[in-house]
C-alpha atoms as a PDB file:
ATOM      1  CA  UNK A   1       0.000   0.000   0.000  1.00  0.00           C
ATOM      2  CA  UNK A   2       1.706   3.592  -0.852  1.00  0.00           C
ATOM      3  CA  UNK A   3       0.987   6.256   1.182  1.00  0.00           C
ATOM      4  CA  UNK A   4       0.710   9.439  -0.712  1.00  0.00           C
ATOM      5  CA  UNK A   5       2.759  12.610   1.741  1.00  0.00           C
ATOM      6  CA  UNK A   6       2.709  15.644   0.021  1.00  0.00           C
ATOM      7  CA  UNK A   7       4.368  18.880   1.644  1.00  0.00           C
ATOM      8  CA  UNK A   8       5.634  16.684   4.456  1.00  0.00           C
ATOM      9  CA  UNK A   9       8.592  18.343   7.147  1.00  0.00           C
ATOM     10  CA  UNK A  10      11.570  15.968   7.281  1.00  0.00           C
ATOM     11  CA  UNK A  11      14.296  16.272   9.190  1.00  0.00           C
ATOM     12  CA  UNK A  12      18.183  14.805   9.605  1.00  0.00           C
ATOM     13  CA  UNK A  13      19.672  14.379  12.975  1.00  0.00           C
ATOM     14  CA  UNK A  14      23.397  13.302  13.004  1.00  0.00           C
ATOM     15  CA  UNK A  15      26.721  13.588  13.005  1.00  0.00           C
ATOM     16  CA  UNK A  16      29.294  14.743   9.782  1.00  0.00           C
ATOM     17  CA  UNK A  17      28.046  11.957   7.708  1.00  0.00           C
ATOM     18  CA  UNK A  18      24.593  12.850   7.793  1.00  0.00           C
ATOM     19  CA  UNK A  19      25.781  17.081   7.484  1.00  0.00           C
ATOM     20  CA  UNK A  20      26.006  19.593   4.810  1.00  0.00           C
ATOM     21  CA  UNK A  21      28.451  21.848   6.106  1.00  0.00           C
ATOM     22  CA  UNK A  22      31.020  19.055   5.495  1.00  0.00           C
ATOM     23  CA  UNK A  23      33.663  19.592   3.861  1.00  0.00           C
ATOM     24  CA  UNK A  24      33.870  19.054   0.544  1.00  0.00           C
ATOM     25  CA  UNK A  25      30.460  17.404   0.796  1.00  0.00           C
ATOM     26  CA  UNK A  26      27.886  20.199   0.887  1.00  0.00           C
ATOM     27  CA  UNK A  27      25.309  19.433  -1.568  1.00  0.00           C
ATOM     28  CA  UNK A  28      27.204  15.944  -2.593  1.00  0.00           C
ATOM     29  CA  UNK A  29      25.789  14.563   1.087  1.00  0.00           C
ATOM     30  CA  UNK A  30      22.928  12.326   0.779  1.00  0.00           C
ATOM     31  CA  UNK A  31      20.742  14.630   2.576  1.00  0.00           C
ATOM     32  CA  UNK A  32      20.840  16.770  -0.383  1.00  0.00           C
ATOM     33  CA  UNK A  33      20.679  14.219  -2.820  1.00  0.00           C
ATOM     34  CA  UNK A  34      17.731  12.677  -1.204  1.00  0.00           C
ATOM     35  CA  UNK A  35      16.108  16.158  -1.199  1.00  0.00           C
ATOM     36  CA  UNK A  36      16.248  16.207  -4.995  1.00  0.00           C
ATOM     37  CA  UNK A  37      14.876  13.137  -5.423  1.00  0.00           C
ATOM     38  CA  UNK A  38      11.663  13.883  -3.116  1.00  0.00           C
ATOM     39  CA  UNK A  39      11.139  17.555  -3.941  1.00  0.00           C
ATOM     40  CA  UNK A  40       7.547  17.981  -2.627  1.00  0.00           C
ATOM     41  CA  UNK A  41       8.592  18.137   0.844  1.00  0.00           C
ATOM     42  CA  UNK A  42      10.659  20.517   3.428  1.00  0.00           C
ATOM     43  CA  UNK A  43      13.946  19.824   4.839  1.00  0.00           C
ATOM     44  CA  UNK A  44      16.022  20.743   8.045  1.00  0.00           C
ATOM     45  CA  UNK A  45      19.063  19.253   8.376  1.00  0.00           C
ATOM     46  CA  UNK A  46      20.157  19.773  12.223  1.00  0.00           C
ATOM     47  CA  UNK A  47      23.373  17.361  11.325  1.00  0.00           C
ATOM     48  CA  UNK A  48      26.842  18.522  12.340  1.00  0.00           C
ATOM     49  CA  UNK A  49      30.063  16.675  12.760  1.00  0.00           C
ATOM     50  CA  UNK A  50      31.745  15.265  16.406  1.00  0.00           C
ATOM     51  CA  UNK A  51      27.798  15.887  18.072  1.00  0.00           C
ATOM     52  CA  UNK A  52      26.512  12.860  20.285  1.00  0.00           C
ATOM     53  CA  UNK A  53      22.852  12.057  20.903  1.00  0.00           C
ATOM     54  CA  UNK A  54      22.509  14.424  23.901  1.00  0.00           C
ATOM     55  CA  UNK A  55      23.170  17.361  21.239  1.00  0.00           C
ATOM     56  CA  UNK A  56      20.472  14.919  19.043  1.00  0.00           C
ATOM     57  CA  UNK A  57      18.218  15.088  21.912  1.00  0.00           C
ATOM     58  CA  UNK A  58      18.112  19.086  21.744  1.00  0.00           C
ATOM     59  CA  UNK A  59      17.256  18.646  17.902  1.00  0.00           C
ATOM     60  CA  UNK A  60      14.583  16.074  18.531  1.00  0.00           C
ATOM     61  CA  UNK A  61      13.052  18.944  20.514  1.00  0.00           C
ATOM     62  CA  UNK A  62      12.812  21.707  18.604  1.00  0.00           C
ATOM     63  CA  UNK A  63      11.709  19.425  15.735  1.00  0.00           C
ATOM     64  CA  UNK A  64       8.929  18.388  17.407  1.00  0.00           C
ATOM     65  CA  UNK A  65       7.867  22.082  18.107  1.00  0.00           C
ATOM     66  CA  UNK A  66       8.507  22.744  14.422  1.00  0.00           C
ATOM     67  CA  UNK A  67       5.824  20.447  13.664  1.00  0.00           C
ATOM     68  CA  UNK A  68       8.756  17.859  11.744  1.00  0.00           C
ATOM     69  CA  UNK A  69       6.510  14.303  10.504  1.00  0.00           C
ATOM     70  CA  UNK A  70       9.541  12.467   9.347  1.00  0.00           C
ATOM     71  CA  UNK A  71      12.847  12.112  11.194  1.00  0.00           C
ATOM     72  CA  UNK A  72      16.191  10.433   9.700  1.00  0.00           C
ATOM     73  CA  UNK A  73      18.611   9.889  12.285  1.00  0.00           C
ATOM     74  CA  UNK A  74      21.896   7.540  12.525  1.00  0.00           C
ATOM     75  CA  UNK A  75      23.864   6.119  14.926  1.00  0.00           C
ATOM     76  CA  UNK A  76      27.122   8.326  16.530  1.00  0.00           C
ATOM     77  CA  UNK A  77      29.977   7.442  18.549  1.00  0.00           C
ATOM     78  CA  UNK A  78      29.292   6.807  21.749  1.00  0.00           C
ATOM     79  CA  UNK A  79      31.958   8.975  23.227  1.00  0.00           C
ATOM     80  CA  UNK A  80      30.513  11.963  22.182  1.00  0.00           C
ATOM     81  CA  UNK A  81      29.406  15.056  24.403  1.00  0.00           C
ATOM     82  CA  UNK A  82      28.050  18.522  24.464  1.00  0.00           C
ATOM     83  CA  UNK A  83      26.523  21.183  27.083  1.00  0.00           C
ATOM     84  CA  UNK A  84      25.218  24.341  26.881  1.00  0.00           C
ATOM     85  CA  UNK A  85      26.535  27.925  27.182  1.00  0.00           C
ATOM     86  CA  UNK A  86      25.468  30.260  29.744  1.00  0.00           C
ATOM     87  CA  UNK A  87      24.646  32.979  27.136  1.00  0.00           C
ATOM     88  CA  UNK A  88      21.577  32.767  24.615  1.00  0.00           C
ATOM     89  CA  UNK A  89      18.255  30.809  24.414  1.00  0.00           C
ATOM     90  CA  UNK A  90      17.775  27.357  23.008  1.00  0.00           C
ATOM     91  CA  UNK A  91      16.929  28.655  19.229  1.00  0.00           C
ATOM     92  CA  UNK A  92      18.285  27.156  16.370  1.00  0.00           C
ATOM     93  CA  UNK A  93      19.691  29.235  13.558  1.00  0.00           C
ATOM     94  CA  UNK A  94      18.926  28.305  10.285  1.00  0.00           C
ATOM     95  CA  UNK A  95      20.679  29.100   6.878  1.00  0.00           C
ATOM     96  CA  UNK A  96      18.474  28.292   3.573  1.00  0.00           C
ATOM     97  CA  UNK A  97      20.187  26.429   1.362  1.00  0.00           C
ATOM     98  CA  UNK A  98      17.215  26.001  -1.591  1.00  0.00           C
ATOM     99  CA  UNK A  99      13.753  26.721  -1.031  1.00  0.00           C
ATOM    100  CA  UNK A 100      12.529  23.513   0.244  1.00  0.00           C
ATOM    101  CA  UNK A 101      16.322  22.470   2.047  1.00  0.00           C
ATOM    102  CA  UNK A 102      17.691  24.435   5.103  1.00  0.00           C
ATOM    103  CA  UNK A 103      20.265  23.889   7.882  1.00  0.00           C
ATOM    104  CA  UNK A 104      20.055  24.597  11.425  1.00  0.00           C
ATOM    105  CA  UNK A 105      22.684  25.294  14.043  1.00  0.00           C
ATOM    106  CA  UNK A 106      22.699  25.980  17.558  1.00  0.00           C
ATOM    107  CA  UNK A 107      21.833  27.166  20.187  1.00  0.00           C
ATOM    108  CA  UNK A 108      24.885  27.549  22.002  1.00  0.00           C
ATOM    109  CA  UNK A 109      27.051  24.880  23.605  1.00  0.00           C
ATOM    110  CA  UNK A 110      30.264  23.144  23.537  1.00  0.00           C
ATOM    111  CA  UNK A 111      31.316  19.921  22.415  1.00  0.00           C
ATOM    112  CA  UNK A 112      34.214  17.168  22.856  1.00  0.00           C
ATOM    113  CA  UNK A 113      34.768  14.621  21.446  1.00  0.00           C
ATOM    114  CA  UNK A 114      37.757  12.756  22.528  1.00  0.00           C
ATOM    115  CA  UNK A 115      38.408  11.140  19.012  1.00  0.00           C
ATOM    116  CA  UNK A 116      39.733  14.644  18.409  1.00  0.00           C
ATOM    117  CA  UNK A 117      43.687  15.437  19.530  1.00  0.00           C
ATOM    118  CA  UNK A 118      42.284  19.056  19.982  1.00  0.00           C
ATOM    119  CA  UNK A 119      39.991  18.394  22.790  1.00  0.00           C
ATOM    120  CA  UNK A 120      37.115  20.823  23.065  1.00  0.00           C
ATOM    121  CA  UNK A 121      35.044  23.049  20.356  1.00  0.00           C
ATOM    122  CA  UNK A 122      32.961  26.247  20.243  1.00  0.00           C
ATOM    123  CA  UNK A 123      29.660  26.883  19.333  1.00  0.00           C
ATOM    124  CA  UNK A 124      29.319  30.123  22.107  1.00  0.00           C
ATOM    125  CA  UNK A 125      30.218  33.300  22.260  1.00  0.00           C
ATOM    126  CA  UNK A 126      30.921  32.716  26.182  1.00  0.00           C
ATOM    127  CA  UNK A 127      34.417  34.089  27.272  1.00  0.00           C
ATOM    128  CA  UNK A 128      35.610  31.693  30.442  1.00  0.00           C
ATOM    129  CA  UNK A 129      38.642  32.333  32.306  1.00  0.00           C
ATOM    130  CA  UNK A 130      41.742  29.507  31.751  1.00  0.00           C
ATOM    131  CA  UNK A 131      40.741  28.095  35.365  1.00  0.00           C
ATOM    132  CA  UNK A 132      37.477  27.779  34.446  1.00  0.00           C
ATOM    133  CA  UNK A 133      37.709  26.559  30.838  1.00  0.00           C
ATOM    134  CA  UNK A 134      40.324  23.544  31.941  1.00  0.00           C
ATOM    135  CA  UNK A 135      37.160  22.732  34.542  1.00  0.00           C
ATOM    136  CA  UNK A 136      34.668  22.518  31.708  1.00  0.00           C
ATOM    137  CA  UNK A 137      37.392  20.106  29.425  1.00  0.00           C
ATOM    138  CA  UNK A 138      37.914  18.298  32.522  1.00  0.00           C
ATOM    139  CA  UNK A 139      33.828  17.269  33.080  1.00  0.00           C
ATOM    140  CA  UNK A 140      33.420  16.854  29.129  1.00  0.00           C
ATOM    141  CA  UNK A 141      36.055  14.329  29.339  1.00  0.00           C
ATOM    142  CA  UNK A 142      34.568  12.335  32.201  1.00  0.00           C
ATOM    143  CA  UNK A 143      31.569  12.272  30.527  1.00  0.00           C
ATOM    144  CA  UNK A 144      33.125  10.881  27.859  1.00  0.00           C
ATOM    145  CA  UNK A 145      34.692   8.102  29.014  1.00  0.00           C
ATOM    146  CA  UNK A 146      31.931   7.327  31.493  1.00  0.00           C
ATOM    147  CA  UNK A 147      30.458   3.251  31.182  1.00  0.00           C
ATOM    148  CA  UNK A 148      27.124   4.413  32.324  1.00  0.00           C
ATOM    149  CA  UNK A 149      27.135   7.438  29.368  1.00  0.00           C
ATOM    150  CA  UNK A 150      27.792   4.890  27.146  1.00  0.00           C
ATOM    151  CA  UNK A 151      25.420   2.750  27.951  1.00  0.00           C
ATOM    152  CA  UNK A 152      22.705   5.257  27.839  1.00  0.00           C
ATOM    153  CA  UNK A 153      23.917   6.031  24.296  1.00  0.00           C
ATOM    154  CA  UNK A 154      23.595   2.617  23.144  1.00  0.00           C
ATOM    155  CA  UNK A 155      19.949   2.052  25.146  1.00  0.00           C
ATOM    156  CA  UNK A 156      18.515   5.981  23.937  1.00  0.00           C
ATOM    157  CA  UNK A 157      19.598   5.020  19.929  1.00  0.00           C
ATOM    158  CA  UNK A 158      18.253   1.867  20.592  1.00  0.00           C
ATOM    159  CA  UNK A 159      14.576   2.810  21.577  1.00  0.00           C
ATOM    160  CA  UNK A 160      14.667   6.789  20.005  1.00  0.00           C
ATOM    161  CA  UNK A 161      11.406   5.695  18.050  1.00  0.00           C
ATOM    162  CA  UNK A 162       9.574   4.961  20.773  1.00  0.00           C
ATOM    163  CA  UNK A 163      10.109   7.852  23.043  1.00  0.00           C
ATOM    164  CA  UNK A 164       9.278  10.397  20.389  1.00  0.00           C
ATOM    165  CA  UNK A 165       5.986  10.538  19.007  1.00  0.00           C
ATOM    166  CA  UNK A 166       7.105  11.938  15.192  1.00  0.00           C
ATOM    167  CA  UNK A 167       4.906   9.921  12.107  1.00  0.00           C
ATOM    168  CA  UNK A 168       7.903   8.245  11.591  1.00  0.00           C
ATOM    169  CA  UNK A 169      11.429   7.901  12.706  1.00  0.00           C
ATOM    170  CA  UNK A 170      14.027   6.356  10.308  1.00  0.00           C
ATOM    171  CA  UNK A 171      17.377   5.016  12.381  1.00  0.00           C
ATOM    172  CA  UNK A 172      20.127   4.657  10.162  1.00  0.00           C
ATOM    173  CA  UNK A 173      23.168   2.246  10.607  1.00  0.00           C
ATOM    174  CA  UNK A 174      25.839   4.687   8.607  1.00  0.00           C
ATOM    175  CA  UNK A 175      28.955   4.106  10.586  1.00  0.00           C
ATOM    176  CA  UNK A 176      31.207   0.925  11.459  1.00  0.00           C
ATOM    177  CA  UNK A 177      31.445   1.098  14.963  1.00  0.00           C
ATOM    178  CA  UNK A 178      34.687  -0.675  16.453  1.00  0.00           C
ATOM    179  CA  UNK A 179      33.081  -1.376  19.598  1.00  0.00           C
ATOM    180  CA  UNK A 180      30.328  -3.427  17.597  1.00  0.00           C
ATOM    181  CA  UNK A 181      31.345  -4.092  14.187  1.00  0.00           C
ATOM    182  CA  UNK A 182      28.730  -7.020  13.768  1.00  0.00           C
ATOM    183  CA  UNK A 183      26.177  -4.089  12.921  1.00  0.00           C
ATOM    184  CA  UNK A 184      25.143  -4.028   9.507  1.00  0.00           C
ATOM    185  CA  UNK A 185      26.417  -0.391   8.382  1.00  0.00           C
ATOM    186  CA  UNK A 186      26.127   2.118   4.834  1.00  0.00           C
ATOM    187  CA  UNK A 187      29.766   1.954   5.514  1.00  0.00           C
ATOM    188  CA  UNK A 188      30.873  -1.647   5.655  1.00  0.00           C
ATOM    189  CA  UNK A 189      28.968  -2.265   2.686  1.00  0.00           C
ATOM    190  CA  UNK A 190      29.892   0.751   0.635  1.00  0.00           C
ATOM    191  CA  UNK A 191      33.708  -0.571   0.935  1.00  0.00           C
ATOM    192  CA  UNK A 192      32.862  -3.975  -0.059  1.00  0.00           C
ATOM    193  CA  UNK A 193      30.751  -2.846  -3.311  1.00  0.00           C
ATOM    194  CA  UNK A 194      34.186  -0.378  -4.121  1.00  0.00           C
ATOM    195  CA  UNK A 195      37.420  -0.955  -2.305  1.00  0.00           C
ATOM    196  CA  UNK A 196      39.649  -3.800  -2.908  1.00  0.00           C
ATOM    197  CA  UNK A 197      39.859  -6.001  -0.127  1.00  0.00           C
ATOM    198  CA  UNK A 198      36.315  -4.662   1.118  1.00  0.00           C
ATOM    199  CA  UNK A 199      35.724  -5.135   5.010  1.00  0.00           C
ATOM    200  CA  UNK A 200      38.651  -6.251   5.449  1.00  0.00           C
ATOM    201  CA  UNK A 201      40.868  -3.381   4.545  1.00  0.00           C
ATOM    202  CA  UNK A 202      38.933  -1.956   8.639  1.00  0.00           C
ATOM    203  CA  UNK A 203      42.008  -4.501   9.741  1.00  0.00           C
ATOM    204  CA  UNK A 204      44.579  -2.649   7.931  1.00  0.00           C
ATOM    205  CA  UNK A 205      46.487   0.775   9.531  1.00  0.00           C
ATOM    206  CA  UNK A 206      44.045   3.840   9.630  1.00  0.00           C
ATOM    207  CA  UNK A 207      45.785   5.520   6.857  1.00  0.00           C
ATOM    208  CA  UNK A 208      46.200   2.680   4.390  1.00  0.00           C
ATOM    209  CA  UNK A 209      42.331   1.728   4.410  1.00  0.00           C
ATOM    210  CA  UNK A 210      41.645   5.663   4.130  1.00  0.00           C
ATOM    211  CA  UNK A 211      43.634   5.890   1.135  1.00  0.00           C
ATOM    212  CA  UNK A 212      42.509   2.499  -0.848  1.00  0.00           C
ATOM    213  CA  UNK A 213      38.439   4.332  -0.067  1.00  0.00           C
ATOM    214  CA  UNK A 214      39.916   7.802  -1.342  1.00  0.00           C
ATOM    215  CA  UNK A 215      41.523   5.918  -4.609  1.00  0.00           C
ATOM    216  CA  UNK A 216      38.769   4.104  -4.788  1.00  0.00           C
ATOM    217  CA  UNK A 217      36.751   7.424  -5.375  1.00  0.00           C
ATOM    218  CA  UNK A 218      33.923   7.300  -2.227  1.00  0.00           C
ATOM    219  CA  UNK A 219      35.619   9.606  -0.128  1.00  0.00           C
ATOM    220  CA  UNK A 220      36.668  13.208  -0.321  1.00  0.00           C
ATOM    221  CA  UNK A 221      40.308  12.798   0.794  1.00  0.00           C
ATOM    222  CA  UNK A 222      43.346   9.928   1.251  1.00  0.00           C
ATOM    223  CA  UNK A 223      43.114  11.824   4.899  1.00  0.00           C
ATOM    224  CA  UNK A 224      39.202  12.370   5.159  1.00  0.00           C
ATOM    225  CA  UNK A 225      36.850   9.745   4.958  1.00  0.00           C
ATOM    226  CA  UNK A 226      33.629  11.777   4.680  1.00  0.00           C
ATOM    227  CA  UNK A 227      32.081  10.136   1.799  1.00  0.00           C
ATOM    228  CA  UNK A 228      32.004  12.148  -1.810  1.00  0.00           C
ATOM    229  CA  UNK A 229      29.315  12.532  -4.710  1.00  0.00           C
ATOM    230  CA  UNK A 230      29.977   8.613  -5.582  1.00  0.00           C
ATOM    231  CA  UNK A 231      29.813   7.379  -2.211  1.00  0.00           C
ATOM    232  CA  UNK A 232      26.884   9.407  -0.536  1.00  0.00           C
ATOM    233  CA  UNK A 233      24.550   8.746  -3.962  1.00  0.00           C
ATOM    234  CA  UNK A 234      25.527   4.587  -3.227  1.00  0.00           C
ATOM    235  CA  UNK A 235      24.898   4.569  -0.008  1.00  0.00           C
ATOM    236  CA  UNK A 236      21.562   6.580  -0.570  1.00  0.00           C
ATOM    237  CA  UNK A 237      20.427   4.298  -3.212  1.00  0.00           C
ATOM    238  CA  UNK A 238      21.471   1.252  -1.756  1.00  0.00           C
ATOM    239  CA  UNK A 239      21.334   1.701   1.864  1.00  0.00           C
ATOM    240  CA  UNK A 240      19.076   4.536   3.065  1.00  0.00           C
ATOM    241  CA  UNK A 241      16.327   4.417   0.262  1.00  0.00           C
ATOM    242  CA  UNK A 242      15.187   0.999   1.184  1.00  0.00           C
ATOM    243  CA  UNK A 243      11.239   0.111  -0.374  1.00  0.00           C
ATOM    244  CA  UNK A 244      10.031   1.631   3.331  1.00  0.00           C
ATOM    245  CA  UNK A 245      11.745   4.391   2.959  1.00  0.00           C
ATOM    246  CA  UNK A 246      10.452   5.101  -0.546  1.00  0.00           C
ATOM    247  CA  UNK A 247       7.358   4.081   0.597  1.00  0.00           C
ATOM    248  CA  UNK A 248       7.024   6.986   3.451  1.00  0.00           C
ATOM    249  CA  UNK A 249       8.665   9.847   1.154  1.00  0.00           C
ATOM    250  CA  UNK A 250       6.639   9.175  -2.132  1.00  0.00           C
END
């Protein structure tokens, strides 16, 4: 049975592989892509790279008072976290990017993400003294190493479409996640369909198997594997626009 949506809202909650302002991805990311395909209805993409699922939790939020019906969300890493600044309100900013396709960032907090060497990130205008900053790093970073965080992660993901009452909530599997790499992911399967080797090259140093995806044309860089024009249009095709999918946006 198709059900006809026309003019639906639809929104993306994730992390840099479900962003636009990615770079070298923009309007290559699936997001877009998917956006062309399905014209007749509005987009807000709340996705931004290194944000966990407390930062998707804010999203969820003001999606729901935006009156969003369809929600695609994927998986992060688990040892992601954010707070909240002490200056502003919890508003979203949004930048149009076509007339039916905008993106949304805010309000403002900061983020860590302890893949990165760097430590913490900025999305505030808050100035905090040296004393006070180091005190901030140092909770971010117990929170993100914290068993009982991650096992919230892995138990919120897990049951996200039943908390929230949205028509419908579409989890996505994008990411290989070391930490569970039976999971059926966009990315395992994208590498077997192009890279020599396929899953297998995940057992090979970081830079070698980021190099044979980047000559292998499905990511942007030998150094970056954000996925490029080839790689976000197979994984939408094959991965993400499954017959439900279809189904719910046609």
């Amino acid at each position: 049975m198709v059900h006809l949506l026309v003019g639906k809202k639809v929104a993306f909650i994730g992390d840099s592989f479900s962003a636009y302002w990615q770079t070298e991805v923009e309007k290559h990311s699936w997001t877009y892509q998917l956006a062309q395909k399905f014209p007749q209805h509005q987009y807000y993409n709340y996705a931004h790279g290194g944000r966990g699922h407390d930062y998707y939790e804010w999203c969820l939020l003001d999606a729901k008072l935006r009156g969003i019906d369809i929600i695609f969300t994927n998986r992060t890493f688990k040892q992601r976290v954010s707070e909240f600044g002490s200056i502003g309100n919890f508003e979203f900013e949004e930048t149009a990017i076509d007339s039916n396709y905008i993106t949304l960032d805010g309000p403002a907090h900061i983020w860590y993400s302890i893949h990165r060497k760097s430590g913490m990130f900025r999305n505030t205008q808050d100035k905090y003294p040296k004393n006070i900053e180091s005190n901030i790093t140092q909770s971010l970073e117990r929170k993100s190493t914290s068993d009982v965080y991650h096992s919230w992660n892995d138990k919120w993901y897990d049951n996200v479409d039943k908390l929230y009452n949205f028509k419908h909530i579409i989890k996505l599997e994008l990411l290989r996640m070391v930490d569970n790499p039976e999971l059926h992911t966009a990315e395992v399967e994208l590498y077997k369909h192009f890279v020599p080797g396929g899953e297998q090259v995940f057992n090979d140093d970081t830079k070698v198997h980021m190099k044979a995806a980047y000559d292998s044309g499905i990511t942007v860089a030998p150094d970056d594997n954000h996925w490029s024009l080839l790689g976000n249009e197979w994984v939408l095709n094959n991965f993400i626009l499954t017959t439900k999918t279809i189904d719910i946006l046609s």
